[in-house]
PDB file of N, CA and C in Angstrom:
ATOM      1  N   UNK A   1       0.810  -1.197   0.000  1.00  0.00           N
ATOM      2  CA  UNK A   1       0.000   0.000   0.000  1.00  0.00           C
ATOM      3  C   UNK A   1       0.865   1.278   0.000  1.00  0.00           C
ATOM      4  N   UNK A   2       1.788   1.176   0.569  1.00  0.00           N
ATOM      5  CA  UNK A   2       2.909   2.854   0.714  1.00  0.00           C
ATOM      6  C   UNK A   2       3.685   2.918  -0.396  1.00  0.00           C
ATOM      7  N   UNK A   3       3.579   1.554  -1.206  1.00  0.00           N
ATOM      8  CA  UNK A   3       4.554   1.589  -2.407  1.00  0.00           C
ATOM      9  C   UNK A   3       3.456   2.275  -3.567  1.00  0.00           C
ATOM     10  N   UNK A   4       2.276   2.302  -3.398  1.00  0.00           N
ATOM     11  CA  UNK A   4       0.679   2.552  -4.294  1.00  0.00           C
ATOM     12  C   UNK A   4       1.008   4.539  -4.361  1.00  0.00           C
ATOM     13  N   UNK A   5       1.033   4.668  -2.787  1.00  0.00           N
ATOM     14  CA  UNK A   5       0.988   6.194  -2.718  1.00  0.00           C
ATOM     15  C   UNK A   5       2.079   6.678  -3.113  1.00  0.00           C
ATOM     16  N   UNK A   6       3.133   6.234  -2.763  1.00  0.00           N
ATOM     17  CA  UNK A   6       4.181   6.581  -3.460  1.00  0.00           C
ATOM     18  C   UNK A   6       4.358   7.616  -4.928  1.00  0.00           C
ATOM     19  N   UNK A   7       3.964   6.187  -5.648  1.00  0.00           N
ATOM     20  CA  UNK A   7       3.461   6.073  -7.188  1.00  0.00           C
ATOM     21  C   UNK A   7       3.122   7.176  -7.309  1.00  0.00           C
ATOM     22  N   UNK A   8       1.632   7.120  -6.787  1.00  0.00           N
ATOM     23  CA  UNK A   8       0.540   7.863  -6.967  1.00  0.00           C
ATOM     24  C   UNK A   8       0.621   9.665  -6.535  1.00  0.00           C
ATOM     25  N   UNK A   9       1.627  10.135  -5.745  1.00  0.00           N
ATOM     26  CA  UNK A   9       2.190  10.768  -5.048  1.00  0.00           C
ATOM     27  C   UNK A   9       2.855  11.264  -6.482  1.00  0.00           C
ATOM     28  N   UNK A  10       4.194  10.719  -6.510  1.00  0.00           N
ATOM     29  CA  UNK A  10       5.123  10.742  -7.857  1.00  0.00           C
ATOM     30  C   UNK A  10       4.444  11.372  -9.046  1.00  0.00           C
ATOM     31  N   UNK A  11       3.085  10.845  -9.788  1.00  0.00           N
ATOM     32  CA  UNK A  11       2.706  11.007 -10.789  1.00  0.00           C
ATOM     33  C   UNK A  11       1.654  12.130 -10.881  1.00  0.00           C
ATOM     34  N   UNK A  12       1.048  12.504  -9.319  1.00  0.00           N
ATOM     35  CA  UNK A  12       0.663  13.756  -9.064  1.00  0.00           C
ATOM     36  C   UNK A  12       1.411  15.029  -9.149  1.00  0.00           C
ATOM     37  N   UNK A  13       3.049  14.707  -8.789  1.00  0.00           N
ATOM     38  CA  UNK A  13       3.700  15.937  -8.752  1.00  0.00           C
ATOM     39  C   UNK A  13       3.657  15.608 -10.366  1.00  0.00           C
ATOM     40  N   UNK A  14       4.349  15.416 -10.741  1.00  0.00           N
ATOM     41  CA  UNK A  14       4.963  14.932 -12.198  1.00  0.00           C
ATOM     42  C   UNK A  14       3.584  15.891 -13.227  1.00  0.00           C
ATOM     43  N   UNK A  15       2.367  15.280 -12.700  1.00  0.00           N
ATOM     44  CA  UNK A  15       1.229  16.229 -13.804  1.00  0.00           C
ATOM     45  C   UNK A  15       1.372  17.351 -13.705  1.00  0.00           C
ATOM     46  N   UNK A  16       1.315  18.034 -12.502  1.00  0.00           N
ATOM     47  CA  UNK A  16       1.675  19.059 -11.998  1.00  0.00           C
ATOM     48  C   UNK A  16       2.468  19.907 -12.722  1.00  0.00           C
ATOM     49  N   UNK A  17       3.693  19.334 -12.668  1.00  0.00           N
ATOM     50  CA  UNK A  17       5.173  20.033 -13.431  1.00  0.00           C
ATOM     51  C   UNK A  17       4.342  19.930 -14.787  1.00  0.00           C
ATOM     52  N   UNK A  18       4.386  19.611 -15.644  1.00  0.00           N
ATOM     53  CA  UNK A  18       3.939  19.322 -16.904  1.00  0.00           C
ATOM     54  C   UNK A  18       2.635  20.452 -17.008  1.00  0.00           C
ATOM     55  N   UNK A  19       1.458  20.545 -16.255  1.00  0.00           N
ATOM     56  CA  UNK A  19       0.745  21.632 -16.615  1.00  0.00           C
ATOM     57  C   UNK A  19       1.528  22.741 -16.224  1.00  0.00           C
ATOM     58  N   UNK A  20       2.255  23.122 -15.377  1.00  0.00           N
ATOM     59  CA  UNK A  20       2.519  24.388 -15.169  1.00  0.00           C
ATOM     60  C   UNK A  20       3.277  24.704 -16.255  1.00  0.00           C
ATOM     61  N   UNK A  21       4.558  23.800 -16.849  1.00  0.00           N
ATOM     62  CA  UNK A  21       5.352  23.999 -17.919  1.00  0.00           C
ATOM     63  C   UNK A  21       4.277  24.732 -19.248  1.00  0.00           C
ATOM     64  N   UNK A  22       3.450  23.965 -19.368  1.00  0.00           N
ATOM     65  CA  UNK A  22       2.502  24.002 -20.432  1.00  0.00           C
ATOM     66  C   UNK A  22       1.793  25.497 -20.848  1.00  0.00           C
ATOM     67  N   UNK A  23       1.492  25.557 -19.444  1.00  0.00           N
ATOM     68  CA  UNK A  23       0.655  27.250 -19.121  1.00  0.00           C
ATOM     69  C   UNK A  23       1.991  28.347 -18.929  1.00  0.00           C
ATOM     70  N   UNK A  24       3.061  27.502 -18.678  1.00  0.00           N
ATOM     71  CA  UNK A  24       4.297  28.888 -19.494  1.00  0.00           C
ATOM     72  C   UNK A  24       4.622  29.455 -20.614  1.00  0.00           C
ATOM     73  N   UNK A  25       4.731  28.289 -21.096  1.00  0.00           N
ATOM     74  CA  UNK A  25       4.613  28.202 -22.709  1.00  0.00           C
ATOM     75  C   UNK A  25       3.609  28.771 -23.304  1.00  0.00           C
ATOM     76  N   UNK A  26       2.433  28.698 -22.939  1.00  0.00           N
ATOM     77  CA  UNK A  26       1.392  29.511 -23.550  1.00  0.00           C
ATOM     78  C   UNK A  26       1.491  30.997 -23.287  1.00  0.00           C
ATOM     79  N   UNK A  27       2.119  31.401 -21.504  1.00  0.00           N
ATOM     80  CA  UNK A  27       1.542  33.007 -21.611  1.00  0.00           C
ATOM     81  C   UNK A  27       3.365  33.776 -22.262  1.00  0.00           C
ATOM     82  N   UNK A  28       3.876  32.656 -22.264  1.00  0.00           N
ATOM     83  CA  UNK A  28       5.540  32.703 -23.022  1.00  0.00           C
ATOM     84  C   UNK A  28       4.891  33.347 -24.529  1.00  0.00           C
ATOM     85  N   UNK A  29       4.554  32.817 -25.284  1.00  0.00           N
ATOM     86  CA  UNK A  29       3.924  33.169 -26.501  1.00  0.00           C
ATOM     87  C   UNK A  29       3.181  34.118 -26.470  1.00  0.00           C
ATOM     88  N   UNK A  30       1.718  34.268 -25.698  1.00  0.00           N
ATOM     89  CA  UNK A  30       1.155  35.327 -25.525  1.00  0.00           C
ATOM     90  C   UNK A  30       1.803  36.582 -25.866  1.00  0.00           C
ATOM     91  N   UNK A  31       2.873  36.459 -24.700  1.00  0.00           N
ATOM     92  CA  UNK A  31       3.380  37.961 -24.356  1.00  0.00           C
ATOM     93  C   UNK A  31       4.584  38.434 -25.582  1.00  0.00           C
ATOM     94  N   UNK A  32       5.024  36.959 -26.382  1.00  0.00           N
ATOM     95  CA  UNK A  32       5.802  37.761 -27.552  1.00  0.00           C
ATOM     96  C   UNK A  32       4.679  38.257 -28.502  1.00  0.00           C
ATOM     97  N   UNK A  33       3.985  37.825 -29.030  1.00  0.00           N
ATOM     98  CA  UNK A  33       2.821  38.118 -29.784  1.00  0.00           C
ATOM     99  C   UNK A  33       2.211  39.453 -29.212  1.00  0.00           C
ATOM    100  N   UNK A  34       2.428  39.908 -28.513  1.00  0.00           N
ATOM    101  CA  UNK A  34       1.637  41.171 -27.516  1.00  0.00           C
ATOM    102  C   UNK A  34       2.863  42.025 -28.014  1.00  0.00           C
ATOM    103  N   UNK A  35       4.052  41.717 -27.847  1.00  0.00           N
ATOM    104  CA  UNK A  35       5.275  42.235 -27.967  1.00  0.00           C
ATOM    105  C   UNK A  35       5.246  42.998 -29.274  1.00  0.00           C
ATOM    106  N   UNK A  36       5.779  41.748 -30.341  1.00  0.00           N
ATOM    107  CA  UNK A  36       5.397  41.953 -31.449  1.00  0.00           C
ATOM    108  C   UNK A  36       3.724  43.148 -31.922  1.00  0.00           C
ATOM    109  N   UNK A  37       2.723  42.600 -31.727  1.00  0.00           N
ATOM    110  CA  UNK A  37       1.969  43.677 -32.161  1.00  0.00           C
ATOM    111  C   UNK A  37       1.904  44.979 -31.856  1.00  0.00           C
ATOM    112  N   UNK A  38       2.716  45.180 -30.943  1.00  0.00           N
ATOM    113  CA  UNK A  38       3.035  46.584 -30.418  1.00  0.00           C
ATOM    114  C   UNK A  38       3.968  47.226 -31.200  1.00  0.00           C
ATOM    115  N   UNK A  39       4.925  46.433 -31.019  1.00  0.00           N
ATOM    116  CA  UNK A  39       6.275  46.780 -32.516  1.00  0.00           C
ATOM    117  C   UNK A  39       5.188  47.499 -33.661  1.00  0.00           C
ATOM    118  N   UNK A  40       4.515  46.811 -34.531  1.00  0.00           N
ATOM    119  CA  UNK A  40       3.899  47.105 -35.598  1.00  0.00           C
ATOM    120  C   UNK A  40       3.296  48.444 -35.253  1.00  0.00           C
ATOM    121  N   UNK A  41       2.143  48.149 -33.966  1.00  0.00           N
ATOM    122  CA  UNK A  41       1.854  49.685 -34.057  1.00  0.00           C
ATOM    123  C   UNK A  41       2.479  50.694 -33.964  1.00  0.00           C
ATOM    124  N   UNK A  42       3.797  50.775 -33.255  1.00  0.00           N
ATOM    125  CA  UNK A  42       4.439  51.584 -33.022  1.00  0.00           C
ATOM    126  C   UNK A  42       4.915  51.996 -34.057  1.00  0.00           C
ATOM    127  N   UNK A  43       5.107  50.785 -35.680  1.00  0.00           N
ATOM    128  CA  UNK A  43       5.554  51.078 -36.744  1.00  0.00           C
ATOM    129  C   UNK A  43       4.657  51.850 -37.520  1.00  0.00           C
ATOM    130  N   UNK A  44       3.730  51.737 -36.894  1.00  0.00           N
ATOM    131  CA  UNK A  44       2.120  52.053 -37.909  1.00  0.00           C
ATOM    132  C   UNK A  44       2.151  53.931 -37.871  1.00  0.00           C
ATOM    133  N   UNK A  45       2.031  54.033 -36.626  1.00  0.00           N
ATOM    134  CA  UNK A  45       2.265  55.228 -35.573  1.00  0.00           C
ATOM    135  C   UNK A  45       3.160  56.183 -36.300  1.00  0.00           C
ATOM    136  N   UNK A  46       4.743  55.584 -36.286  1.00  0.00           N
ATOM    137  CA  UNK A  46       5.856  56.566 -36.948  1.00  0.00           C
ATOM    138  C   UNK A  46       5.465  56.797 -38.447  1.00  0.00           C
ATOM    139  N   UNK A  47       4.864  55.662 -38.948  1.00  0.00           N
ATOM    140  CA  UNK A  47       4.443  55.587 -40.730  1.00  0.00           C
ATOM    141  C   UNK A  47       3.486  57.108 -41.107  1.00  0.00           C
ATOM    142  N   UNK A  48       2.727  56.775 -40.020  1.00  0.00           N
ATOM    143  CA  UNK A  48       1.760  57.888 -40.254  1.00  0.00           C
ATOM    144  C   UNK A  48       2.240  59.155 -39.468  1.00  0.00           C
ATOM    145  N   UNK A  49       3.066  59.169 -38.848  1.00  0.00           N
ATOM    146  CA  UNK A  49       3.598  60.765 -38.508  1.00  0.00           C
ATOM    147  C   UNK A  49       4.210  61.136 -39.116  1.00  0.00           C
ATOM    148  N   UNK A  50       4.965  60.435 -40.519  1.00  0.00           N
ATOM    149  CA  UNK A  50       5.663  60.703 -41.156  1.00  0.00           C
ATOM    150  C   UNK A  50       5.032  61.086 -42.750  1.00  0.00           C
ATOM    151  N   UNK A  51       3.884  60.212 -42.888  1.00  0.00           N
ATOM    152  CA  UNK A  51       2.895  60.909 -43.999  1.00  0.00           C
ATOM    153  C   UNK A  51       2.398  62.270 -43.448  1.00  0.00           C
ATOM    154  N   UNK A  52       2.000  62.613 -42.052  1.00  0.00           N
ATOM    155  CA  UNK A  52       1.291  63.635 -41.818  1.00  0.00           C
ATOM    156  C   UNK A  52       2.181  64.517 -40.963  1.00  0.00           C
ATOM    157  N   UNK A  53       3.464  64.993 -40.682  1.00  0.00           N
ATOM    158  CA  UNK A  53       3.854  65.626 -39.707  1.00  0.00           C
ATOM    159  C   UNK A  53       3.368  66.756 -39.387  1.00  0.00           C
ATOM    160  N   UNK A  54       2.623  67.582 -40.215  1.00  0.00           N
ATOM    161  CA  UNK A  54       1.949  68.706 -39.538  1.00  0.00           C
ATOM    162  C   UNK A  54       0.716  68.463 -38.246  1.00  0.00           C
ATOM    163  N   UNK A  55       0.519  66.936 -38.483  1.00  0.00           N
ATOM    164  CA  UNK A  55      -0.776  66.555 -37.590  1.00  0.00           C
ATOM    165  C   UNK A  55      -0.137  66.347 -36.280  1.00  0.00           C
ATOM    166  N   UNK A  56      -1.211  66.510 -35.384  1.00  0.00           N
ATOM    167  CA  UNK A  56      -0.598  66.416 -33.591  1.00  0.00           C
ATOM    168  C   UNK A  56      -1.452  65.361 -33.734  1.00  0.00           C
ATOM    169  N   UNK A  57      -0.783  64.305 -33.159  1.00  0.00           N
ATOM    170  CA  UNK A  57      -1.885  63.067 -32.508  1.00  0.00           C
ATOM    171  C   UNK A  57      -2.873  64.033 -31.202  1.00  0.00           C
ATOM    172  N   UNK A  58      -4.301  63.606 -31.359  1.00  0.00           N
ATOM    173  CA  UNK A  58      -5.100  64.319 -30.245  1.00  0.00           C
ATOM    174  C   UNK A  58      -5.209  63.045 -28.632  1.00  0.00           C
ATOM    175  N   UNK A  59      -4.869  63.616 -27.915  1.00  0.00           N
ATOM    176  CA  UNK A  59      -5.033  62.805 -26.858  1.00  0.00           C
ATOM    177  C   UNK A  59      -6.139  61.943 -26.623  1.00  0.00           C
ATOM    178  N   UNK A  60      -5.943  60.577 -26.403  1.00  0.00           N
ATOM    179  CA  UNK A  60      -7.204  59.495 -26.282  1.00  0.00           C
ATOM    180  C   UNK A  60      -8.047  59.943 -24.943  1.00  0.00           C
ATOM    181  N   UNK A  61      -8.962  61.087 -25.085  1.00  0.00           N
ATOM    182  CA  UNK A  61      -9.531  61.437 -23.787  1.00  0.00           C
ATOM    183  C   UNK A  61     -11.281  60.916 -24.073  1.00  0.00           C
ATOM    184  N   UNK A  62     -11.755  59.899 -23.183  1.00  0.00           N
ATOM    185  CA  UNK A  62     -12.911  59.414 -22.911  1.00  0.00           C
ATOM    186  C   UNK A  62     -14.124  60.692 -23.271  1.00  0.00           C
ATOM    187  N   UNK A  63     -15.087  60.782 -23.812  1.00  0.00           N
ATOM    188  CA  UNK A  63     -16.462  61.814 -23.979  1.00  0.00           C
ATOM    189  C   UNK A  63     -17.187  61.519 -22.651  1.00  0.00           C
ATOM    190  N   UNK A  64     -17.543  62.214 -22.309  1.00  0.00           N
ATOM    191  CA  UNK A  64     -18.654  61.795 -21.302  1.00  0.00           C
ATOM    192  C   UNK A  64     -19.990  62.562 -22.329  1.00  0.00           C
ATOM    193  N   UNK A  65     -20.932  61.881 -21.456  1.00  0.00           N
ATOM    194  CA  UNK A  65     -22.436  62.055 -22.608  1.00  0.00           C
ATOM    195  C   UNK A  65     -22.971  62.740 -21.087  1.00  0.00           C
ATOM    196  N   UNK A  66     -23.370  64.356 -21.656  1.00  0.00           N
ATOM    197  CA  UNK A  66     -24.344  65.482 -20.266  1.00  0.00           C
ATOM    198  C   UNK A  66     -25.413  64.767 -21.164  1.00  0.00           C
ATOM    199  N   UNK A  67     -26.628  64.642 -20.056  1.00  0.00           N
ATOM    200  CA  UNK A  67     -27.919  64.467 -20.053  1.00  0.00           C
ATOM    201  C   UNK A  67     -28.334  66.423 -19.846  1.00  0.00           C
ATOM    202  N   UNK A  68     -29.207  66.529 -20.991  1.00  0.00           N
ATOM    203  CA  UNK A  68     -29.915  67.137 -21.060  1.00  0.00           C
ATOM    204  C   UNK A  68     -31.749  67.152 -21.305  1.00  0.00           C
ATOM    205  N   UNK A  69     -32.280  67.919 -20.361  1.00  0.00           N
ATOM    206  CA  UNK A  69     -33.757  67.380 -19.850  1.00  0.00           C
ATOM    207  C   UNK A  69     -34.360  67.807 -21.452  1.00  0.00           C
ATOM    208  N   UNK A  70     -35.176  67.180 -21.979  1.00  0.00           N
ATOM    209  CA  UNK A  70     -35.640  67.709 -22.823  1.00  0.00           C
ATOM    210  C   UNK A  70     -36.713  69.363 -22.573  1.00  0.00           C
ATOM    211  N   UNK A  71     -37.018  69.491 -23.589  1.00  0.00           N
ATOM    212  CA  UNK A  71     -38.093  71.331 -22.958  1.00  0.00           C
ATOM    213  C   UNK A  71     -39.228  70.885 -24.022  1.00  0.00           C
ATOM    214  N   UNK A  72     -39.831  71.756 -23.918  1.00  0.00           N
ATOM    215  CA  UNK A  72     -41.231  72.262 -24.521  1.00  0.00           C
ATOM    216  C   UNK A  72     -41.090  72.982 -25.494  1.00  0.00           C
ATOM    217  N   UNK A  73     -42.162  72.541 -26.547  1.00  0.00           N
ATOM    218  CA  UNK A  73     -41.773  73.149 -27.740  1.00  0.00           C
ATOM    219  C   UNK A  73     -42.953  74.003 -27.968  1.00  0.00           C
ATOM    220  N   UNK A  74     -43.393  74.721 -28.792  1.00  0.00           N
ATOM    221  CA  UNK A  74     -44.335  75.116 -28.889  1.00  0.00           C
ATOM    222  C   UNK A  74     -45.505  74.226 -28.954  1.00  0.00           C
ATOM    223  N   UNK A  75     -45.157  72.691 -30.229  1.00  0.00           N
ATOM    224  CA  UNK A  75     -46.325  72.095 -30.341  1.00  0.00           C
ATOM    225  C   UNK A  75     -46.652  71.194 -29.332  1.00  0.00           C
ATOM    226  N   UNK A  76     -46.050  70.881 -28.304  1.00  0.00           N
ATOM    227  CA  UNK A  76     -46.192  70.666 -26.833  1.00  0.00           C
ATOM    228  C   UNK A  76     -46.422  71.161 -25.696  1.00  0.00           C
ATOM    229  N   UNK A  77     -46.386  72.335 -25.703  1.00  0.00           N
ATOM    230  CA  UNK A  77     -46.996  73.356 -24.424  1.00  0.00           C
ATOM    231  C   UNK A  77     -48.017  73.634 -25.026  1.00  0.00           C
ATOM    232  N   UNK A  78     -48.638  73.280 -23.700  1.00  0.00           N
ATOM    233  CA  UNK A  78     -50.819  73.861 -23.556  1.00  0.00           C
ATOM    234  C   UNK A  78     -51.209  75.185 -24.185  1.00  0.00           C
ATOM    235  N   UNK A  79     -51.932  75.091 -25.462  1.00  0.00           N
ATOM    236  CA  UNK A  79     -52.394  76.283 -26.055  1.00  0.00           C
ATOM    237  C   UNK A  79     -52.769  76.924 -24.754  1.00  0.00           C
ATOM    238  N   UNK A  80     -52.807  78.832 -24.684  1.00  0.00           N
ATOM    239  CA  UNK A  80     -53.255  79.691 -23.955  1.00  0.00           C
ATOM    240  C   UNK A  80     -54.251  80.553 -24.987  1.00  0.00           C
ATOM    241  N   UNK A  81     -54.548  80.032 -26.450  1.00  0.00           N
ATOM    242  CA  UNK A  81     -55.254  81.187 -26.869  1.00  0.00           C
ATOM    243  C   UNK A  81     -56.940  80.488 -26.620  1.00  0.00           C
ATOM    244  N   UNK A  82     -57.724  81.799 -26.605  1.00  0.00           N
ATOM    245  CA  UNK A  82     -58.814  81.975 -26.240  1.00  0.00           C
ATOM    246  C   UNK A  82     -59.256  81.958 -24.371  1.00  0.00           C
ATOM    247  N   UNK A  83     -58.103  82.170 -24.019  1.00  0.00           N
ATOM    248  CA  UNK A  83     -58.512  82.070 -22.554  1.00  0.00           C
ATOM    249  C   UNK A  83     -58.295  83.641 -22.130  1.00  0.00           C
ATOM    250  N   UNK A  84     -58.804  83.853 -21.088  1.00  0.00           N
ATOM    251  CA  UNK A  84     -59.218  85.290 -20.888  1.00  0.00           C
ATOM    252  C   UNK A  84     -58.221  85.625 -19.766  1.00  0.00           C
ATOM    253  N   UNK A  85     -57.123  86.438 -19.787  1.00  0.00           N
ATOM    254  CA  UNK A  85     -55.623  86.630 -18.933  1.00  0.00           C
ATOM    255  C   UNK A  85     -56.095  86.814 -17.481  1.00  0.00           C
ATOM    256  N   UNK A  86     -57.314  87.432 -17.239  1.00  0.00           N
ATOM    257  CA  UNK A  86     -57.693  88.011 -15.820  1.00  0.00           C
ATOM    258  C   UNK A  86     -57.962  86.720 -15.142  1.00  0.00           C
ATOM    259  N   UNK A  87     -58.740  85.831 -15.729  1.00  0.00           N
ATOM    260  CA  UNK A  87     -59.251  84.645 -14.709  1.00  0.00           C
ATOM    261  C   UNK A  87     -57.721  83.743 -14.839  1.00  0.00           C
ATOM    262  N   UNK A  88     -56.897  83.790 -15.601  1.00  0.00           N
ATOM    263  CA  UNK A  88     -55.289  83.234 -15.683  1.00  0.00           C
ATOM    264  C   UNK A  88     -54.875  84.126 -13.984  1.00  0.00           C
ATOM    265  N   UNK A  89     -54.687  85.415 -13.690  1.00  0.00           N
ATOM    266  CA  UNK A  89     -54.291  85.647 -12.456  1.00  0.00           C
ATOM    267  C   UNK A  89     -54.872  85.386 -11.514  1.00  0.00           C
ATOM    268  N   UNK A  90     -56.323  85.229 -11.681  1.00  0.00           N
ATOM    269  CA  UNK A  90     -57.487  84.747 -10.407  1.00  0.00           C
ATOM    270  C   UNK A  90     -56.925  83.512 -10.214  1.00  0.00           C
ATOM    271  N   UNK A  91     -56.370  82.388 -11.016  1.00  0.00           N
ATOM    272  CA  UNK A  91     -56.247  81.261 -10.764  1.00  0.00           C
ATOM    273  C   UNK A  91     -54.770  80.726  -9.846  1.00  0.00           C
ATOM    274  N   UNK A  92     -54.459  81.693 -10.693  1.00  0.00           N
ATOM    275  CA  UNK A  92     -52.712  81.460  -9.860  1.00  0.00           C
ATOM    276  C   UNK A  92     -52.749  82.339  -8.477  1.00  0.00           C
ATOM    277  N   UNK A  93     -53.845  82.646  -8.030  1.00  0.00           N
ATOM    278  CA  UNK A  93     -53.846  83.586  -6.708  1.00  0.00           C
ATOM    279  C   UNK A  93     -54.043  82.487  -5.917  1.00  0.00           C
TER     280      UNK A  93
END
């Protein structure tokens, strides 16, 4: 039985090593590929400052969106014609 766990022990570390190797290798690649596409833009970047040098790159600044309440337009506010102005101040008294 201690010779079982052993084993079993052994081939647990052993998977172990092997996924972690595995998931290096992958973010190993990732990060040249990240590398690399940056290169390019950066190539992209000088390409085009160099077609346009009079242009300023404009700073990547976020918009925010103001809420504005909508208003009343004419064809939405309550006609006032034919109403008689005096009983208009009697009412608001």
């Amino acid at each position: 039985m201690p010779a079982l766990a052993q084993t079993l022990g052994k081939a647990v570390y052993q998977f172990r090593n092997a996924a972690r190797d595995v998931q290096n290798e992958i973010m190993s690649s990732a990060n040249e590929i990240k590398r690399e596409a940056n290169i390019k833009m950066d190539q992209m970047d000088i390409n085009l400052e160099e077609e346009h040098p009079h242009q300023q790159k404009a700073p990547n600044i976020p918009q925010r969106k103001i809420f504005t309440p909508p208003t009343e337009t004419s064809a939405e506010a309550p006609s006032t014609e034919g109403t008689n102005p005096a009983s208009e101040e009697q009412a608001a008294k």
